[in-house]
C-alpha atoms as a PDB file:
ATOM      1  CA  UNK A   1      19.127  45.248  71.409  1.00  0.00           C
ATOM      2  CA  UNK A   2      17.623  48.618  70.628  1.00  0.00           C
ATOM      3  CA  UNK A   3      15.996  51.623  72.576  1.00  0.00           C
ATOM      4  CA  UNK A   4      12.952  53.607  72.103  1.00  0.00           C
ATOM      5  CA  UNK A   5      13.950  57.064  72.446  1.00  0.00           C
ATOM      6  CA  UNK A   6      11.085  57.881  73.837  1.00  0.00           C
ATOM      7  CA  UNK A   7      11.850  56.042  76.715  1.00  0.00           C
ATOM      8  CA  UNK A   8      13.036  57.099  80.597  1.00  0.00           C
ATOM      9  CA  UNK A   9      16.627  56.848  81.346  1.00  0.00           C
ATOM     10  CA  UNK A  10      15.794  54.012  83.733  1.00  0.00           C
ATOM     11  CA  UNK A  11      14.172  52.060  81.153  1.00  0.00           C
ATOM     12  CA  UNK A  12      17.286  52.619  78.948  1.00  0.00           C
ATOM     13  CA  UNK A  13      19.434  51.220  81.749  1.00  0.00           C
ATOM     14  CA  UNK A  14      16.733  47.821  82.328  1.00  0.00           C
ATOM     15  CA  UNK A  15      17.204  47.563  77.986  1.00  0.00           C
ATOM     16  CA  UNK A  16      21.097  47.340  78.346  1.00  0.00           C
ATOM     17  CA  UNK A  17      21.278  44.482  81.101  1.00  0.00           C
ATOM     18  CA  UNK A  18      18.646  43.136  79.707  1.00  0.00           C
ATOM     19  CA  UNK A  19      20.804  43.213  76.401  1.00  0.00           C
ATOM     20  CA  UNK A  20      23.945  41.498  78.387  1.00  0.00           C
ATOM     21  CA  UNK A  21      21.572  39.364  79.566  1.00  0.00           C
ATOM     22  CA  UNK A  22      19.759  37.607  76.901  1.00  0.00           C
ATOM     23  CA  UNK A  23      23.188  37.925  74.420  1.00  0.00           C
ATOM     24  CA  UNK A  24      24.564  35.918  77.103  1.00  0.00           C
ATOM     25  CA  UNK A  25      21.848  33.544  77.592  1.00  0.00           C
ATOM     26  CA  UNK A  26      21.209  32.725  74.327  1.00  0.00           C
ATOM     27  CA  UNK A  27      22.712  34.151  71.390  1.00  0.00           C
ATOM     28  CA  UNK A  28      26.349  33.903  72.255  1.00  0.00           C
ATOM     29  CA  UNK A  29      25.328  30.069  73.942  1.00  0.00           C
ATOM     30  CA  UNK A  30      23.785  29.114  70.762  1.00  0.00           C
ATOM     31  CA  UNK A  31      26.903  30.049  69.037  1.00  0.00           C
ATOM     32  CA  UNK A  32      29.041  28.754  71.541  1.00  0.00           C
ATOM     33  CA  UNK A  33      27.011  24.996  71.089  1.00  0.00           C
ATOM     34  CA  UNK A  34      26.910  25.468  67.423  1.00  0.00           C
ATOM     35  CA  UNK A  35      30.441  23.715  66.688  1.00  0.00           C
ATOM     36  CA  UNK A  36      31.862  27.176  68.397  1.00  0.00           C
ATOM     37  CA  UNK A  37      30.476  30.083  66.031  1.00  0.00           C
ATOM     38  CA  UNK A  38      32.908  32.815  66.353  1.00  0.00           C
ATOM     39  CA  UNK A  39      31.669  34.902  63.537  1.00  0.00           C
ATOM     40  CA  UNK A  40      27.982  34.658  65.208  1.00  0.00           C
ATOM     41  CA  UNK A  41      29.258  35.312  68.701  1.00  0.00           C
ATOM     42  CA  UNK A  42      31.207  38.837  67.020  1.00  0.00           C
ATOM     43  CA  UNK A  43      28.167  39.679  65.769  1.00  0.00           C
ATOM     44  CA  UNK A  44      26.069  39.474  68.776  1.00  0.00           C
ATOM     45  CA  UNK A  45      29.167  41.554  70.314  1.00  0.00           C
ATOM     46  CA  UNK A  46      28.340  43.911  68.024  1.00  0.00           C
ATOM     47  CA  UNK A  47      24.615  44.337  68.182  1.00  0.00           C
ATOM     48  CA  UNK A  48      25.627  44.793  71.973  1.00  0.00           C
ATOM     49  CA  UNK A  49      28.155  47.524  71.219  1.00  0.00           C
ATOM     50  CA  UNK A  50      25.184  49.166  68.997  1.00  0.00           C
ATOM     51  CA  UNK A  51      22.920  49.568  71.732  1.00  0.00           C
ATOM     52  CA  UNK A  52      25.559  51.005  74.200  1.00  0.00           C
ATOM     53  CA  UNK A  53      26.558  53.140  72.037  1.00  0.00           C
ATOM     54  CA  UNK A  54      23.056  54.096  72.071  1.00  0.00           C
ATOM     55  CA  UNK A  55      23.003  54.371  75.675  1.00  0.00           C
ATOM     56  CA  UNK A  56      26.075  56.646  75.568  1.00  0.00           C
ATOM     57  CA  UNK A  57      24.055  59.251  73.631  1.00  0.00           C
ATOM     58  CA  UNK A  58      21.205  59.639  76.853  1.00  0.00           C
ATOM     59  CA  UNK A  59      22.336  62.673  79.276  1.00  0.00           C
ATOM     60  CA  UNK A  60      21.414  60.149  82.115  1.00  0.00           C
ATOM     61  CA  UNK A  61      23.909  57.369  82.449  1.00  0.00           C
ATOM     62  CA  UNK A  62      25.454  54.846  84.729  1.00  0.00           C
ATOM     63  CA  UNK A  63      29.079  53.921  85.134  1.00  0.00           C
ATOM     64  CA  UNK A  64      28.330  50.710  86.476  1.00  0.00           C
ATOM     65  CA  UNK A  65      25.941  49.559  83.783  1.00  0.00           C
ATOM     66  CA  UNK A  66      28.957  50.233  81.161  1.00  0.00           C
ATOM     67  CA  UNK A  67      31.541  48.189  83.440  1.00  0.00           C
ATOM     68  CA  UNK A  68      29.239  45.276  83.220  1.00  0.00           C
ATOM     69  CA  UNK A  69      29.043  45.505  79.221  1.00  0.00           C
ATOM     70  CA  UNK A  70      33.030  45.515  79.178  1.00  0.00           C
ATOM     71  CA  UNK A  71      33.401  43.121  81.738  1.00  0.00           C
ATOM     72  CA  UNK A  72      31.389  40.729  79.461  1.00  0.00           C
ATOM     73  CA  UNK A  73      32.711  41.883  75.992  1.00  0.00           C
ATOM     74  CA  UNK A  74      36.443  41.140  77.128  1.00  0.00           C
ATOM     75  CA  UNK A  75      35.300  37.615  79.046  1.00  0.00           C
ATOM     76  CA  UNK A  76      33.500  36.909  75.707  1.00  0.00           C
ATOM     77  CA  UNK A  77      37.013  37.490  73.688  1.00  0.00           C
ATOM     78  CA  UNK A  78      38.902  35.617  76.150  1.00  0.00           C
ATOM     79  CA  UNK A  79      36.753  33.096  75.342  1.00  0.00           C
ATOM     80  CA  UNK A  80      37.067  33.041  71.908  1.00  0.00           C
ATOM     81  CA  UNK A  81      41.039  33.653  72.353  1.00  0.00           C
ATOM     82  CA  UNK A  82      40.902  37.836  71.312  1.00  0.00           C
ATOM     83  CA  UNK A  83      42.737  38.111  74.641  1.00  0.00           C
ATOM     84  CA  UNK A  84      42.393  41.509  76.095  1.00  0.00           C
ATOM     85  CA  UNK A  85      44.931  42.213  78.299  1.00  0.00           C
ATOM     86  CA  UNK A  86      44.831  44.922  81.060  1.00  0.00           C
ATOM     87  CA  UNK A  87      46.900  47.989  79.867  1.00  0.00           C
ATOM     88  CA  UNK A  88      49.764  48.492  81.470  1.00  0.00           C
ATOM     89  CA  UNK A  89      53.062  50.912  81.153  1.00  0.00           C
ATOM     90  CA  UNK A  90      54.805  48.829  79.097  1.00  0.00           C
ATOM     91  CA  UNK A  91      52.133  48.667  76.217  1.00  0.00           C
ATOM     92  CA  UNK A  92      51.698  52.188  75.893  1.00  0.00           C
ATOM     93  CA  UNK A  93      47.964  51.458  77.053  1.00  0.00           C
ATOM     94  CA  UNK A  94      45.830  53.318  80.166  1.00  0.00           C
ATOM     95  CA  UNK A  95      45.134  50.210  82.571  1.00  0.00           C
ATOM     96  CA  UNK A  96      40.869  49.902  83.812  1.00  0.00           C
ATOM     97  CA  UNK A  97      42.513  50.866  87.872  1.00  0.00           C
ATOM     98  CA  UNK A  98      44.246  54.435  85.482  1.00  0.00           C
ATOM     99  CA  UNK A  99      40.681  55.010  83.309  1.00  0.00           C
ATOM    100  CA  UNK A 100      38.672  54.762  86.648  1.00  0.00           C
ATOM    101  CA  UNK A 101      41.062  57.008  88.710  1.00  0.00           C
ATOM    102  CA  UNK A 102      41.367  59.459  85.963  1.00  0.00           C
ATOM    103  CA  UNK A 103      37.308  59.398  86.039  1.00  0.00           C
ATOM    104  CA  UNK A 104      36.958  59.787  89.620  1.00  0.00           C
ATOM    105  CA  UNK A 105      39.871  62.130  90.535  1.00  0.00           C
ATOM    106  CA  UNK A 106      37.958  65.555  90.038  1.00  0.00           C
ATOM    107  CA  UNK A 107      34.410  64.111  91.631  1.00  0.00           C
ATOM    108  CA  UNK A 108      36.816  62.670  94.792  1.00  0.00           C
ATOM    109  CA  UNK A 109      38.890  66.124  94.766  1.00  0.00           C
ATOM    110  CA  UNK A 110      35.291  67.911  95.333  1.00  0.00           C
ATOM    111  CA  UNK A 111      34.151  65.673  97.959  1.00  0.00           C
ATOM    112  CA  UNK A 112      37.752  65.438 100.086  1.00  0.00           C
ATOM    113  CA  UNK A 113      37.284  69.472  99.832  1.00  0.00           C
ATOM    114  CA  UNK A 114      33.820  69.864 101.046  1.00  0.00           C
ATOM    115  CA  UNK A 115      34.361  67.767 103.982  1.00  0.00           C
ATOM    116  CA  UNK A 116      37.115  69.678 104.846  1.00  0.00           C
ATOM    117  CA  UNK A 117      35.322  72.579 104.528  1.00  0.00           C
ATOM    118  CA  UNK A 118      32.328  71.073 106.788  1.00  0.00           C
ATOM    119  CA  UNK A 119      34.960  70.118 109.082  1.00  0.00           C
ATOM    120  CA  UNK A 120      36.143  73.220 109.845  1.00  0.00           C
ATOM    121  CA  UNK A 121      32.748  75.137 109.858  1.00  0.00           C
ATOM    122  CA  UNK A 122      31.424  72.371 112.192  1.00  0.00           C
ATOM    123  CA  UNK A 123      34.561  72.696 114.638  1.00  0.00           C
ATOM    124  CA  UNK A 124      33.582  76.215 114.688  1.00  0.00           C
ATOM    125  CA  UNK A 125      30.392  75.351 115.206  1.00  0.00           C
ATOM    126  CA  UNK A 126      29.162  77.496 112.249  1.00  0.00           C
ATOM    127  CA  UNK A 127      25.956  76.033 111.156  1.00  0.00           C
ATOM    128  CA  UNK A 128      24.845  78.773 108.871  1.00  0.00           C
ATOM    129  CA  UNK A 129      28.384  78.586 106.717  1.00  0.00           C
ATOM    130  CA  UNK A 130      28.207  74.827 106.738  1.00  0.00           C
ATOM    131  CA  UNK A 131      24.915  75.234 104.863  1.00  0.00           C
ATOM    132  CA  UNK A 132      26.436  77.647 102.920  1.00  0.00           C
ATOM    133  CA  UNK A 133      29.076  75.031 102.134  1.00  0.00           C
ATOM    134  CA  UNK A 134      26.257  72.738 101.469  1.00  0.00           C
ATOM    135  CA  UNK A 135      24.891  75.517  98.604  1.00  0.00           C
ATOM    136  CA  UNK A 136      28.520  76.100  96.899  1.00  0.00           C
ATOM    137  CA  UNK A 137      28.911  72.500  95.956  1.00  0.00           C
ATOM    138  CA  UNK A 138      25.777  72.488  94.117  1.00  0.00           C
ATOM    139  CA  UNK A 139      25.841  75.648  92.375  1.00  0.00           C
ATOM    140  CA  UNK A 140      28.821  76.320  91.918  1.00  0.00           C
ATOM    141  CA  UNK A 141      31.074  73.472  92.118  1.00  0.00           C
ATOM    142  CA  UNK A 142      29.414  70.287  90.584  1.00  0.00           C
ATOM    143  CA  UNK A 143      27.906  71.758  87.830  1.00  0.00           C
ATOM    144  CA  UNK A 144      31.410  72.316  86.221  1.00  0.00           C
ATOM    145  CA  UNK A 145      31.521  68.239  86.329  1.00  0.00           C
ATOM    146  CA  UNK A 146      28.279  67.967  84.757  1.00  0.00           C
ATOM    147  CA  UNK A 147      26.378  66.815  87.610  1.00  0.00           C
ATOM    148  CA  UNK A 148      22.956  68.631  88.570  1.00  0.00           C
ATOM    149  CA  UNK A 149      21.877  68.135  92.713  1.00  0.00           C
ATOM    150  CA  UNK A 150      18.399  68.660  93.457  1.00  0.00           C
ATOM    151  CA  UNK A 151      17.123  69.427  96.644  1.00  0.00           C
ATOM    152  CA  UNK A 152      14.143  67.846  97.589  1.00  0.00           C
ATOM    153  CA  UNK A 153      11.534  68.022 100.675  1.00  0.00           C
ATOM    154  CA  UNK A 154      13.150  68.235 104.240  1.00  0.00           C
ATOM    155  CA  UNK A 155      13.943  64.975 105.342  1.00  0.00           C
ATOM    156  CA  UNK A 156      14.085  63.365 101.573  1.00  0.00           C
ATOM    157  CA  UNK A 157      17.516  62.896 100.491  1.00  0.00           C
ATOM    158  CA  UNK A 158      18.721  65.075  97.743  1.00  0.00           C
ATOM    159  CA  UNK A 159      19.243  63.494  93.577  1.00  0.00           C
ATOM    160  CA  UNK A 160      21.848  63.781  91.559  1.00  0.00           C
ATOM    161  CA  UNK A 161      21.458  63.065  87.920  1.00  0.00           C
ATOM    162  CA  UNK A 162      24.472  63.268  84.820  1.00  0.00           C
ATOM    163  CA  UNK A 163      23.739  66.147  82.652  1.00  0.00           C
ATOM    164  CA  UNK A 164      25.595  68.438  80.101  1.00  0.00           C
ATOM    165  CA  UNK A 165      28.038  70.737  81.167  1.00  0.00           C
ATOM    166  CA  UNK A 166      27.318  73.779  79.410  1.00  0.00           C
ATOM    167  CA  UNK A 167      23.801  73.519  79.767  1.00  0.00           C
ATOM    168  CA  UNK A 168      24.603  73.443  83.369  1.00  0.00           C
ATOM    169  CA  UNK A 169      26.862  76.152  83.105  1.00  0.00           C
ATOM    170  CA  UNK A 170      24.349  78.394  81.210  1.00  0.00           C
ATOM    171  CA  UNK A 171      22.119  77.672  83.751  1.00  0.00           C
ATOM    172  CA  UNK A 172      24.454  78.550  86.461  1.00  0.00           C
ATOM    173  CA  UNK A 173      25.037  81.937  84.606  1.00  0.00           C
ATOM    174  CA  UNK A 174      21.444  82.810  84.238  1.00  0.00           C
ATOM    175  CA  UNK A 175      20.778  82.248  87.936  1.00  0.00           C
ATOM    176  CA  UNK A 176      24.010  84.309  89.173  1.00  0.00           C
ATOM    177  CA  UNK A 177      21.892  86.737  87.033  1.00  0.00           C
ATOM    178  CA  UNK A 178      18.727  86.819  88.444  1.00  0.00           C
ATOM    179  CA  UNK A 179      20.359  86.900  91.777  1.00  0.00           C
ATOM    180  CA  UNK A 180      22.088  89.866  90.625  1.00  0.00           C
ATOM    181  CA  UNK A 181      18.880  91.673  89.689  1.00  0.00           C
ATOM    182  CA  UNK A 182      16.934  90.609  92.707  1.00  0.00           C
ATOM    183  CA  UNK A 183      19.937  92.217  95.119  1.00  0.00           C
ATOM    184  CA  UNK A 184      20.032  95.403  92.894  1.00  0.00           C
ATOM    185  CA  UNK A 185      16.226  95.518  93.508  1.00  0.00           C
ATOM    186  CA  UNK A 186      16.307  95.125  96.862  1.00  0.00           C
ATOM    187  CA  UNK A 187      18.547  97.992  97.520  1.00  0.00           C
ATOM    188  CA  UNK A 188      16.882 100.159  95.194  1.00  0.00           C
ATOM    189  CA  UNK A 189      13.927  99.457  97.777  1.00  0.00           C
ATOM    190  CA  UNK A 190      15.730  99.769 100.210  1.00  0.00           C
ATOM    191  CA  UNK A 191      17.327 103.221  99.098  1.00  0.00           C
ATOM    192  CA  UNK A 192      13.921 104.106  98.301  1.00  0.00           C
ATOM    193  CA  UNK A 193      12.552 103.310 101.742  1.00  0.00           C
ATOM    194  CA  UNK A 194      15.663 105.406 103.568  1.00  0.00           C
ATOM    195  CA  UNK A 195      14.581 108.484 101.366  1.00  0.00           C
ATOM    196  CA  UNK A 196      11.470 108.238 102.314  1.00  0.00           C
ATOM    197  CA  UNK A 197      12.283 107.921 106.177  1.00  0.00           C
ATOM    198  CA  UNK A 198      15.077 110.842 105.530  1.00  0.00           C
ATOM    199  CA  UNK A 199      12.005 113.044 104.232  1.00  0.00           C
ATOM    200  CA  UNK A 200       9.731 112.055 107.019  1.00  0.00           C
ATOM    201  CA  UNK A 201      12.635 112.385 109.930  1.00  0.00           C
ATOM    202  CA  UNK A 202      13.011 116.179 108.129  1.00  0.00           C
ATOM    203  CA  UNK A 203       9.665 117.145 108.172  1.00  0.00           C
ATOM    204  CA  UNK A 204       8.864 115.688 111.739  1.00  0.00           C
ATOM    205  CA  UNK A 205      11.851 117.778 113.190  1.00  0.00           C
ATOM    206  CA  UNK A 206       9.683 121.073 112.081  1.00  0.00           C
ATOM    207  CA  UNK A 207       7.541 122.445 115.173  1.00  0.00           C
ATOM    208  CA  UNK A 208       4.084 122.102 114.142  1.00  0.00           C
ATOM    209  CA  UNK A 209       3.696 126.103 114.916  1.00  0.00           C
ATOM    210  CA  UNK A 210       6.718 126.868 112.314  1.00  0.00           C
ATOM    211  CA  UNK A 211       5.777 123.982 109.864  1.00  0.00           C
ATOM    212  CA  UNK A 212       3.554 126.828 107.161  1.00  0.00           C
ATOM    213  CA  UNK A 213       6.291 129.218 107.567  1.00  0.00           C
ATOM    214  CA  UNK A 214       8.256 127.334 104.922  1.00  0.00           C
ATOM    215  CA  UNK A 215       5.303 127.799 102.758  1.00  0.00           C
ATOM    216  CA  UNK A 216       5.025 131.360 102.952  1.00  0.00           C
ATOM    217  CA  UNK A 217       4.553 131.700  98.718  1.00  0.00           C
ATOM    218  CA  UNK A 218       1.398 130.243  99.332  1.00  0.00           C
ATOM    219  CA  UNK A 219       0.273 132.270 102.006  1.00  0.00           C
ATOM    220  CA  UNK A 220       0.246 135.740 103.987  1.00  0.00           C
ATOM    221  CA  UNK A 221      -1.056 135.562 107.136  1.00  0.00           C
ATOM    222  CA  UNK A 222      -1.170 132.557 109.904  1.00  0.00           C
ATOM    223  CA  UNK A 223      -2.804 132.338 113.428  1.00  0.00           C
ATOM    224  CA  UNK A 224      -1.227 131.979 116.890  1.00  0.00           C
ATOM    225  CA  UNK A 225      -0.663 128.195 116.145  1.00  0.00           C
ATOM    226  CA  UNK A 226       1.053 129.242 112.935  1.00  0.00           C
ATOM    227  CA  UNK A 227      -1.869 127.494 111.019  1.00  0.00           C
ATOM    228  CA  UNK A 228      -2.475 129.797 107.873  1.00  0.00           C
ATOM    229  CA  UNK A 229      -5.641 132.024 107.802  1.00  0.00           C
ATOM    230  CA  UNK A 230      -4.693 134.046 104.214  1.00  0.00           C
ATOM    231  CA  UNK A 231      -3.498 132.700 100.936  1.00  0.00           C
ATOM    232  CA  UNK A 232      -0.550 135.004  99.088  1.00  0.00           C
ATOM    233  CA  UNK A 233      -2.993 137.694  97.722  1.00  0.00           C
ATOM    234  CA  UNK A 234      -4.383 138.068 101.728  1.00  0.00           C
ATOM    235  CA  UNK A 235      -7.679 136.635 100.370  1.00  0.00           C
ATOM    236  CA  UNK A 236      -8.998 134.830 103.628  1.00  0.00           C
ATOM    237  CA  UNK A 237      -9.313 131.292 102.775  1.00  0.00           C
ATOM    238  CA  UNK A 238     -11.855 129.060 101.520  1.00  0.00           C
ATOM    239  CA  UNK A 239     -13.256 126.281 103.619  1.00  0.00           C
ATOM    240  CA  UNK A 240     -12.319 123.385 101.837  1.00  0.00           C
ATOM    241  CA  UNK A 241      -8.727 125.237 102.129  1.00  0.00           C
ATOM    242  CA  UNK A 242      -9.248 125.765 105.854  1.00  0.00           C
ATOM    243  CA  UNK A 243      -9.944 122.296 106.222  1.00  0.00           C
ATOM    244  CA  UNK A 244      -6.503 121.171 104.486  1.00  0.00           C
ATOM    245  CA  UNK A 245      -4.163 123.068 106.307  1.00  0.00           C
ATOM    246  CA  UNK A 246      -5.847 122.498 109.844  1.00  0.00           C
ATOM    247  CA  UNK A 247      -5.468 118.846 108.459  1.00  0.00           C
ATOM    248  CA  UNK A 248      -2.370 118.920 107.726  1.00  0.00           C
ATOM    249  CA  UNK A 249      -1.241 121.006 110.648  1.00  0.00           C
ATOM    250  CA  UNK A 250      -2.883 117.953 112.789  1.00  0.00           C
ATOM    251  CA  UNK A 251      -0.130 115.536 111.052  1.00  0.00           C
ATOM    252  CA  UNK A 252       2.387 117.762 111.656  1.00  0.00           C
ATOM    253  CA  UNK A 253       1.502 118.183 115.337  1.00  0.00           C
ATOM    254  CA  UNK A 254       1.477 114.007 115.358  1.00  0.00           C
ATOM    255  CA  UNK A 255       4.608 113.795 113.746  1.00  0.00           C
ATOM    256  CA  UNK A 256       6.649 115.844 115.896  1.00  0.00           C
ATOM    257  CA  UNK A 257       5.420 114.552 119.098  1.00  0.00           C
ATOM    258  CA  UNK A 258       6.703 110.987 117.831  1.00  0.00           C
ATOM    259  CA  UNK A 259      10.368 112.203 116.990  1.00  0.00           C
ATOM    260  CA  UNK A 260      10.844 114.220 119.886  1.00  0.00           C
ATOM    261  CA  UNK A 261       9.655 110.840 122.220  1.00  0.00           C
ATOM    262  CA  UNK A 262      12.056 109.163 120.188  1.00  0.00           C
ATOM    263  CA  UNK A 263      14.883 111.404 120.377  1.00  0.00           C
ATOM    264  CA  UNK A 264      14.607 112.011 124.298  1.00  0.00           C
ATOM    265  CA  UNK A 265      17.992 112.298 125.714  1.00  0.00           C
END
């Protein structure tokens, strides 16, 4: 009746039917034959409990599989005349119909309000907010019910899997995070990038002929294209200085013929 921890969730669930199983088969039968063992039969019961209980403790678990162990245990104590009655108003006891309902109320209030939503969106035929929708439920919605949905490959159906709430949560948080710093990133590029263009817009509005005018602490005198032909002391200049400002008189020149084709009236 006992797990390996080491073991998958699905192998967990196999060990616990298997464990109704052969407790019903033969354990409990033996009992049942031997001049009707009630003492042996609790105590298979309870080697049964053990192991759900067990089960319980796994992140990964199945309603279902836990309705068939209590669906046994109370036929078993019928049996044996520990009637278990269904709960009711009167005994001051939540009824299986109440336990399942109080289970399923938040997971069905999630669903009735995402189809709603998809509804609407789809009404409005509004395909990029229904896939928004689509993201909200499982980031931000079924996480606080401690369920994790993983998308998978297009056209492979999505998996849903049990899992603990705050881890979930803490997840959640350091994602909302990241996002966070991503966005802030992108519009300190982007900030970045409209300086930049700012600067360059500037500089190409500048006639090529008046462009070294601005620079006049560097130099004295300038030729009829306004390229400069002295440096401040009136010290003609150097070739390799020649060659930089007739360079970057050329970019100038390329510049401004761009803006002013791209600011025609």
């Amino acid at each position: 009746f006992f797990f390996n921890d080491t073991a998958t969730t699905e192998i967990y669930t196999e060990q616990i039917v298997g464990s109704v199983r052969c407790v019903q088969e033969t354990g409990i039968r033996q009992h049942m034959c031997n001049n009707f063992n009630v003492p042996g039969v609790i105590d298979d019961i309870d080697h049964l409990i053990t192991a759900t209980n067990t089960y319980l403790k796994k992140q990964h678990i199945r309603y279902t599989v836990l309705q068939t162990v209590v669906n046994y245990i109370k036929h078993i104590f019928n049996c044996v005349g520990l009637v278990y009655e269904a709960e009711s108003e009167h005994s001051g006891i939540i009824s299986d119909s109440a336990i399942q309902e109080k289970i399923l109320a938040p997971i069905l209030d999630v669903l009735t309000e995402f189809r709603d939503k998809v509804r609407l969106a789809g009404k409005n035929q509004d395909f990029t907010h229904i896939m928004n929708i689509c993201d909200e439920i499982r980031d931000d919605i079924l996480p606080y019910h401690g369920i994790r949905l993983e998308d998978k490959s297009p056209g492979d159906p999505s998996v849903w899997k049990y899992a603990d709430k705050e881890e979930l949560l803490k997840e959640r948080e350091r994602k909302i995070e990241e996002k966070l710093k991503k966005e802030a990133l992108k519009q300190q590029k982007e900030a970045e990038a409209a300086k930049k263009k700012a600067e360059k817009d500037a500089r190409a509005r500048i006639p090529p002929n008046e462009w070294f005018l601005n620079q006049n602490d560097q130099y004295s005198e300038y030729d009829e294209k306004g390229i400069p032909t002295k440096d401040k002391e009136g010290n003609p200049l150097s070739k390799n200085g020649s060659k930089k400002v007739q360079k970057e008189y050329e970019e100038q020149v390329k510049l401004h013929e761009e803006w002013l084709k791209n600011n025609q009236q």
